[in-house]
Structures are given as C-alpha cells and as structure tokens.
N, C-alpha and C. Protein backbone atom coordinates (compact mmCIF):
# COMPACT_ATOMS: atom_id res chain seq x y z
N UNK A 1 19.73 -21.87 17.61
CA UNK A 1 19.44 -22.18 16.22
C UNK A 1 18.44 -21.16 15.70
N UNK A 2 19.24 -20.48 14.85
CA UNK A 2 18.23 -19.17 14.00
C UNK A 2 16.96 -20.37 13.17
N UNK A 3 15.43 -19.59 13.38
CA UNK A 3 14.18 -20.18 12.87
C UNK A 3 13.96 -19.39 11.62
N UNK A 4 13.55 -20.00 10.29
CA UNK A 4 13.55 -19.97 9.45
C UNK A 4 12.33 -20.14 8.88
N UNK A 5 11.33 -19.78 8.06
CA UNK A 5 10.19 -19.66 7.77
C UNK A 5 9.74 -18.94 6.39
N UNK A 6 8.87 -19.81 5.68
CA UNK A 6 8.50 -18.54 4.77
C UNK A 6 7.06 -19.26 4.37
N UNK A 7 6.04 -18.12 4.50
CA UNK A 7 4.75 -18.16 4.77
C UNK A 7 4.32 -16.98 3.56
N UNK A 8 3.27 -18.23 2.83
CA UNK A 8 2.51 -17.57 1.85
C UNK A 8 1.08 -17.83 1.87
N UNK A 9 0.44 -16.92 1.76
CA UNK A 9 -1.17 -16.78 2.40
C UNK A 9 -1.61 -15.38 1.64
N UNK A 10 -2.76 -15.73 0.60
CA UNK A 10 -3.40 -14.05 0.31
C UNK A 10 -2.39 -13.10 0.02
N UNK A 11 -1.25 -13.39 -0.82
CA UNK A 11 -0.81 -12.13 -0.79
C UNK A 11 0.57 -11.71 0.17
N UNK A 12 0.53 -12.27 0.90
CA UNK A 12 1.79 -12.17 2.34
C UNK A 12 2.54 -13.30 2.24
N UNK A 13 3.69 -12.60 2.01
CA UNK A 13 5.00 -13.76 1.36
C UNK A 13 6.15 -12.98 2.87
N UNK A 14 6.63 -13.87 3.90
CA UNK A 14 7.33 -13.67 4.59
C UNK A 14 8.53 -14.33 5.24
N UNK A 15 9.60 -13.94 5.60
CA UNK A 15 10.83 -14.49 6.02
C UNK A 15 11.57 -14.17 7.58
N UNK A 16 11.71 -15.27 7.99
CA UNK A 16 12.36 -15.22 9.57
C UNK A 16 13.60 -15.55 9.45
N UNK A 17 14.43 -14.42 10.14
CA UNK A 17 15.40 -14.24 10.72
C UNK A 17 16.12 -14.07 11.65
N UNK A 18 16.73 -14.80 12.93
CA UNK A 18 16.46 -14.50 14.11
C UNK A 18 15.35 -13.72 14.84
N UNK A 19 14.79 -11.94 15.11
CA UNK A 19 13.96 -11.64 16.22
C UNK A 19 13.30 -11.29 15.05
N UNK A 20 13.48 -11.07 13.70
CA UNK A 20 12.84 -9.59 13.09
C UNK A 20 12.28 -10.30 12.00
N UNK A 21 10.81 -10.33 11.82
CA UNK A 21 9.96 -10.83 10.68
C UNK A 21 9.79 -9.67 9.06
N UNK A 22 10.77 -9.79 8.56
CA UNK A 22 10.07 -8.77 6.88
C UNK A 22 8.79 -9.41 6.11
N UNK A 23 7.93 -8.59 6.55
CA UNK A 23 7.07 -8.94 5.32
C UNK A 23 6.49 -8.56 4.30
N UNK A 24 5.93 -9.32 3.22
CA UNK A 24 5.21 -8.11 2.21
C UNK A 24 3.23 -8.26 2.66
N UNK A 25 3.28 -7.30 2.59
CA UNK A 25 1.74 -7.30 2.65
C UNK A 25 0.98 -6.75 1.55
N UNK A 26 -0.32 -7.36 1.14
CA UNK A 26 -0.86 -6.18 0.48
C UNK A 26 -2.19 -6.06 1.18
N UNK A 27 -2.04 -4.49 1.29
CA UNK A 27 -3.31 -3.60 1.96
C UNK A 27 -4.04 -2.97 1.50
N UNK A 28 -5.31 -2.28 1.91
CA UNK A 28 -6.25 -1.06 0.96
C UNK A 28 -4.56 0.01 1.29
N UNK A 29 -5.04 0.92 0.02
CA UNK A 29 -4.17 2.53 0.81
C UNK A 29 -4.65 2.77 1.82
N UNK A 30 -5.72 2.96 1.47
CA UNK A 30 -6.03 3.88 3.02
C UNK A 30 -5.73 3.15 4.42
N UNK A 31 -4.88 2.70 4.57
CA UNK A 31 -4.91 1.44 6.02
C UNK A 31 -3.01 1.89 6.06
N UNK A 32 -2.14 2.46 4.80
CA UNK A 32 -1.39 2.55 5.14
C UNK A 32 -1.13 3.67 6.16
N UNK A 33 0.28 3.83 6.61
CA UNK A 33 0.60 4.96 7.36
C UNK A 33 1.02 6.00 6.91
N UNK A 34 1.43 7.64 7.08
CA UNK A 34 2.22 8.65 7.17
C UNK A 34 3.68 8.11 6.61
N UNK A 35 4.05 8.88 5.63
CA UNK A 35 5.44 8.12 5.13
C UNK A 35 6.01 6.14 4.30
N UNK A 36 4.96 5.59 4.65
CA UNK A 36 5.00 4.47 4.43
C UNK A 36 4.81 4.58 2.53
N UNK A 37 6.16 3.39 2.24
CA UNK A 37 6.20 3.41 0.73
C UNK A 37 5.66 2.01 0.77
N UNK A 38 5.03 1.94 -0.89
CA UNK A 38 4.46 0.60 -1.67
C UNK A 38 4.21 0.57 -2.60
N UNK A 39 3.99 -0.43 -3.22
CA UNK A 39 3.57 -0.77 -4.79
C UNK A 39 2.42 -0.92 -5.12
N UNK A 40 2.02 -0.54 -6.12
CA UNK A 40 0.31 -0.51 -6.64
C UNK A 40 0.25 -2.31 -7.16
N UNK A 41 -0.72 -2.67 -6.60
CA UNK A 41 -0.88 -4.29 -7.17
C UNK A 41 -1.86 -4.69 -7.78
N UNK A 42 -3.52 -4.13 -7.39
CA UNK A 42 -4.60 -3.89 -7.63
C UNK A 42 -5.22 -2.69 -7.58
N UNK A 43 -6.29 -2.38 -8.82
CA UNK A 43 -7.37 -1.34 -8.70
C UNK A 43 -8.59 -2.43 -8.89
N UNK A 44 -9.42 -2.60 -7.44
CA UNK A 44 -10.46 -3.34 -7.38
C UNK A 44 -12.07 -2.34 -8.15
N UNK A 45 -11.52 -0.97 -8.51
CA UNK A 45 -13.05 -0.77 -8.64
C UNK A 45 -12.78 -0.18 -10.37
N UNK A 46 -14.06 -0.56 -10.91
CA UNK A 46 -14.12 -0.70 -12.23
C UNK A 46 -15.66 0.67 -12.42
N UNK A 47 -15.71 0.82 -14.31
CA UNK A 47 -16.81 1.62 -14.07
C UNK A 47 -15.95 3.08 -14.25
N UNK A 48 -16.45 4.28 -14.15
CA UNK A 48 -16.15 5.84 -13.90
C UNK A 48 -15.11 6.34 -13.04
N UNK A 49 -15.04 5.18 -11.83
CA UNK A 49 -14.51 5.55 -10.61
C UNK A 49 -12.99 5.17 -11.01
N UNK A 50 -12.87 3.85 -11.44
CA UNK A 50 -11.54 3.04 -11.77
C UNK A 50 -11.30 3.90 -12.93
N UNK A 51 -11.74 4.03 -14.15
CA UNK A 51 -11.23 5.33 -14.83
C UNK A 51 -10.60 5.41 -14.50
N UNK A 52 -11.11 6.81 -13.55
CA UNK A 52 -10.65 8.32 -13.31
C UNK A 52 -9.33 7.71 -12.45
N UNK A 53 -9.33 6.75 -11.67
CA UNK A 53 -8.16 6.41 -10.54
C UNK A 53 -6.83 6.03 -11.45
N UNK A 54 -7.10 5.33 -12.77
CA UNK A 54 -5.93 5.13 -13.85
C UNK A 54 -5.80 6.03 -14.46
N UNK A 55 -6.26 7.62 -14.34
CA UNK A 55 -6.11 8.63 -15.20
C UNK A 55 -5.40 9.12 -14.58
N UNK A 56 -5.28 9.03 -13.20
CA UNK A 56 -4.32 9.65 -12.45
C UNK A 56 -3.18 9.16 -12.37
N UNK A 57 -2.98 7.95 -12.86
CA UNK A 57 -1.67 7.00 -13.08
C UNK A 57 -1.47 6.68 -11.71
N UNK A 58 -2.58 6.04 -11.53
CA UNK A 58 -2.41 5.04 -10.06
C UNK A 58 -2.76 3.59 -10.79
N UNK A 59 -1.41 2.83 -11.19
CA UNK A 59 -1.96 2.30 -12.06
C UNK A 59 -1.10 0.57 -11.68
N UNK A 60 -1.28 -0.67 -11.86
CA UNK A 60 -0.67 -1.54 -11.19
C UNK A 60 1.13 -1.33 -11.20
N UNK A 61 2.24 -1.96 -10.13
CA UNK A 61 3.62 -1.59 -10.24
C UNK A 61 4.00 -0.24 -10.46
N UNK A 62 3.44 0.55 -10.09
CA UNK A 62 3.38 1.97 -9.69
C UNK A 62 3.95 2.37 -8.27
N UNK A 63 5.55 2.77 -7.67
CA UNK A 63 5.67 3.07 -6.63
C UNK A 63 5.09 4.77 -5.99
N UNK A 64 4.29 4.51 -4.79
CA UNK A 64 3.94 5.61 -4.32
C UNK A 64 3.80 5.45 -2.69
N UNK A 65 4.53 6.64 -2.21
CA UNK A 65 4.33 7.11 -0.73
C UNK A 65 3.46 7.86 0.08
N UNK A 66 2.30 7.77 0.86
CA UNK A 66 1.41 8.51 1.77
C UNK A 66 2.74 9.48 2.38
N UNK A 67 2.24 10.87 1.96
CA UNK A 67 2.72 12.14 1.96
C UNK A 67 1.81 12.55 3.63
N UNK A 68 0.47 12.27 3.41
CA UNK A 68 0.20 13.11 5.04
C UNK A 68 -1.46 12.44 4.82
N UNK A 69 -1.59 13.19 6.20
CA UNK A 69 -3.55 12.78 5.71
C UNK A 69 -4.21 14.66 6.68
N UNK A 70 -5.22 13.98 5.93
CA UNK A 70 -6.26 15.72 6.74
C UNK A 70 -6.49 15.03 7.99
N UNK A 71 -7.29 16.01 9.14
CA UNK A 71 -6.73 15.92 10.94
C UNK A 71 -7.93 14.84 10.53
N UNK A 72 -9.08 14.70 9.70
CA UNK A 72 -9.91 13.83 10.09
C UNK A 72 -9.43 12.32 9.63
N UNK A 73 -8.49 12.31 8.94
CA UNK A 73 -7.98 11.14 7.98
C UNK A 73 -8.16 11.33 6.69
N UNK A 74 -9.17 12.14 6.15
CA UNK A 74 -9.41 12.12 5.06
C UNK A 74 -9.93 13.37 4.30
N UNK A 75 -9.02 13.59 3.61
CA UNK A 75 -8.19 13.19 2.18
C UNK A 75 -6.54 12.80 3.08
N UNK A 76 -6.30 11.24 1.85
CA UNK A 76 -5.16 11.57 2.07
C UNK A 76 -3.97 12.09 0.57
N UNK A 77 -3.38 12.51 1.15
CA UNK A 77 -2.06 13.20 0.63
C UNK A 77 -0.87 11.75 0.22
N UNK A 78 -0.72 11.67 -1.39
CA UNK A 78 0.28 10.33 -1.78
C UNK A 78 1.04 10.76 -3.36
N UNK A 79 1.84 10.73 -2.65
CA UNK A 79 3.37 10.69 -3.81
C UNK A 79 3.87 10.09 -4.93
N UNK A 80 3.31 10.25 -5.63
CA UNK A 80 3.10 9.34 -7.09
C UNK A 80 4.20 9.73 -8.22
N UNK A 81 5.22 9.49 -8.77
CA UNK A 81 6.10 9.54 -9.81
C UNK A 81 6.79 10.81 -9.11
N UNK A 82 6.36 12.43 -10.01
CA UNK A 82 6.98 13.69 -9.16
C UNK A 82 5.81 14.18 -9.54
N UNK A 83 4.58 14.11 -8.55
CA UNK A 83 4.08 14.69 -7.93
C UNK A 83 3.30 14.63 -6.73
N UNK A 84 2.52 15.08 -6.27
CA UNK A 84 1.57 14.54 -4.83
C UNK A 84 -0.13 14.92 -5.39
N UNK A 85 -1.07 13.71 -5.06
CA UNK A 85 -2.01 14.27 -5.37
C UNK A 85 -3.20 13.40 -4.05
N UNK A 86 -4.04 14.14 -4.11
CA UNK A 86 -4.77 13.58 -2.76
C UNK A 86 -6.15 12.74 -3.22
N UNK A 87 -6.78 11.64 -2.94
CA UNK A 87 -7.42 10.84 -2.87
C UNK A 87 -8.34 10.98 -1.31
N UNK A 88 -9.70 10.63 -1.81
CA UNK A 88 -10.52 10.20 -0.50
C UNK A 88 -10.09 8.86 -0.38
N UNK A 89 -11.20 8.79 1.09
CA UNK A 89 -10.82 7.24 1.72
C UNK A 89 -11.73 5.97 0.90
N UNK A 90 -12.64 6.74 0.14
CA UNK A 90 -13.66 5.48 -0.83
C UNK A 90 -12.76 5.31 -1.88
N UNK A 91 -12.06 6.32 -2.46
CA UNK A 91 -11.01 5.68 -3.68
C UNK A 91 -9.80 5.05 -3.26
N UNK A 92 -9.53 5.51 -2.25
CA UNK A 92 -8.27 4.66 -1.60
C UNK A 92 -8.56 3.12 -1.32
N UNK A 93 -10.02 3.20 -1.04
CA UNK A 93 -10.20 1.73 -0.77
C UNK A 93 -10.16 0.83 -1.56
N UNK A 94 -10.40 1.63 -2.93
CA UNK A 94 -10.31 0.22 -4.39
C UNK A 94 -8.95 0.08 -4.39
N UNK A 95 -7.88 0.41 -4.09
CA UNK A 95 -6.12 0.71 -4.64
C UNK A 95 -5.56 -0.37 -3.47
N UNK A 96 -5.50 -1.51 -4.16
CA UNK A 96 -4.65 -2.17 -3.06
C UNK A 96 -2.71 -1.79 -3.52
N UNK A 97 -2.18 -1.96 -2.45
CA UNK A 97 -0.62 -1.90 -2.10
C UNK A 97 0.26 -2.73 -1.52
N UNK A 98 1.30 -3.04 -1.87
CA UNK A 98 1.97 -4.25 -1.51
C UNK A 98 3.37 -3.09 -0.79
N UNK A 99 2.76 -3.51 0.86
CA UNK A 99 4.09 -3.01 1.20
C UNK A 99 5.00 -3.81 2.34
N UNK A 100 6.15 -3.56 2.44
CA UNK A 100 7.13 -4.23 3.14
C UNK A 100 7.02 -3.73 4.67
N UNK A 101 6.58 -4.60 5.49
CA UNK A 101 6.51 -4.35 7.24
C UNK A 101 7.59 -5.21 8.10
N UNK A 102 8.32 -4.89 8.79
CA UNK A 102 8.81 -5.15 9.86
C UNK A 102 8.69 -5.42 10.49
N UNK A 103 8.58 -6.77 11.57
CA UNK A 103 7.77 -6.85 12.93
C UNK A 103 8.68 -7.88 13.80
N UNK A 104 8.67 -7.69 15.38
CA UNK A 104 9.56 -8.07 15.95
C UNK A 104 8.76 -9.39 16.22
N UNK A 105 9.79 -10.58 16.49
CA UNK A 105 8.79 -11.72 17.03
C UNK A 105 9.49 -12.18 18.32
C-alpha cells in the first residue's frame, strides 16, 4: 500500500509517493546549491540594503538559478531573467527561495 502524506509546516508543503518525497522548501539563497532553480518569496531586509536588492530585480515570484559560487563560497554567481549577476553571502541571506527538493525515504 503506496503512503500518502502531505505536510505543511513554515513554508514546506510536501507529498509522498511510494520511495520519493517532492518537496517545496523555502530557504536563505545562500544555503542553495550550484545549479539549483527557485522562486523569490521573500526579501527579509528593508532600509538601503533591500533597495538596492529590488533594484536588481530580485524581487518576490522572480525565477532564478545559482550559476556558480567563488572557491571561498562567496560571491555567489545567480541567473536572474537574461542575465547573471553576483551577490554576497549577507545579501543572499535577506532573499528567501522556494525551491523544489527531492528526497528518498
């Protein structure tokens, strides 16, 4: 008997299907991975900083992909409409993302 589930908590809306859990999450950017796509859901920081982060049209329902990161992690490199533009890890941290994960159970 396939188990069936759907779990909502903070943000994480998820569904079971036999072995393989889809879920949505939402994360800081900076926590995502190399290649990993998502949706803009929140800009938590307000003030000069949040500005400048909506000037860049990082802006809520906004799809964008982490393009790469520097060897230290930071700056990272993210794919926004058609272009790429790079963010530190303190602005990445206001930009939450809602992305779709996979996980075996």
């Amino acid at each position: 008997m396939a188990c069936h589930r759907e779990r909502v908590s903070a943000g994480v809306f998820s569904k079971a299907g036999g072995n393989r859990v889809h879920m949505k999450e939402v994360i800081k950017m900076r926590e995502m991975s190399n290649n990993e796509t998502g949706i803009i859901k929140k800009i938590s920081s307000f003030g000069e900083m949040g500005r400048r982060i909506r000037e860049m049209g990082l802006v809520p329902e906004t799809p964008i992909q982490i393009q790469g990161r520097a060897p230290l992690k930071d700056p990272v490199a993210v794919k926004i409409r058609d272009y790429v533009l790079t963010l530190r890890n303190d602005e990445a941290s206001h930009i939450y993302v809602e992305v779709d994960r996979t996980k075996n159970e």
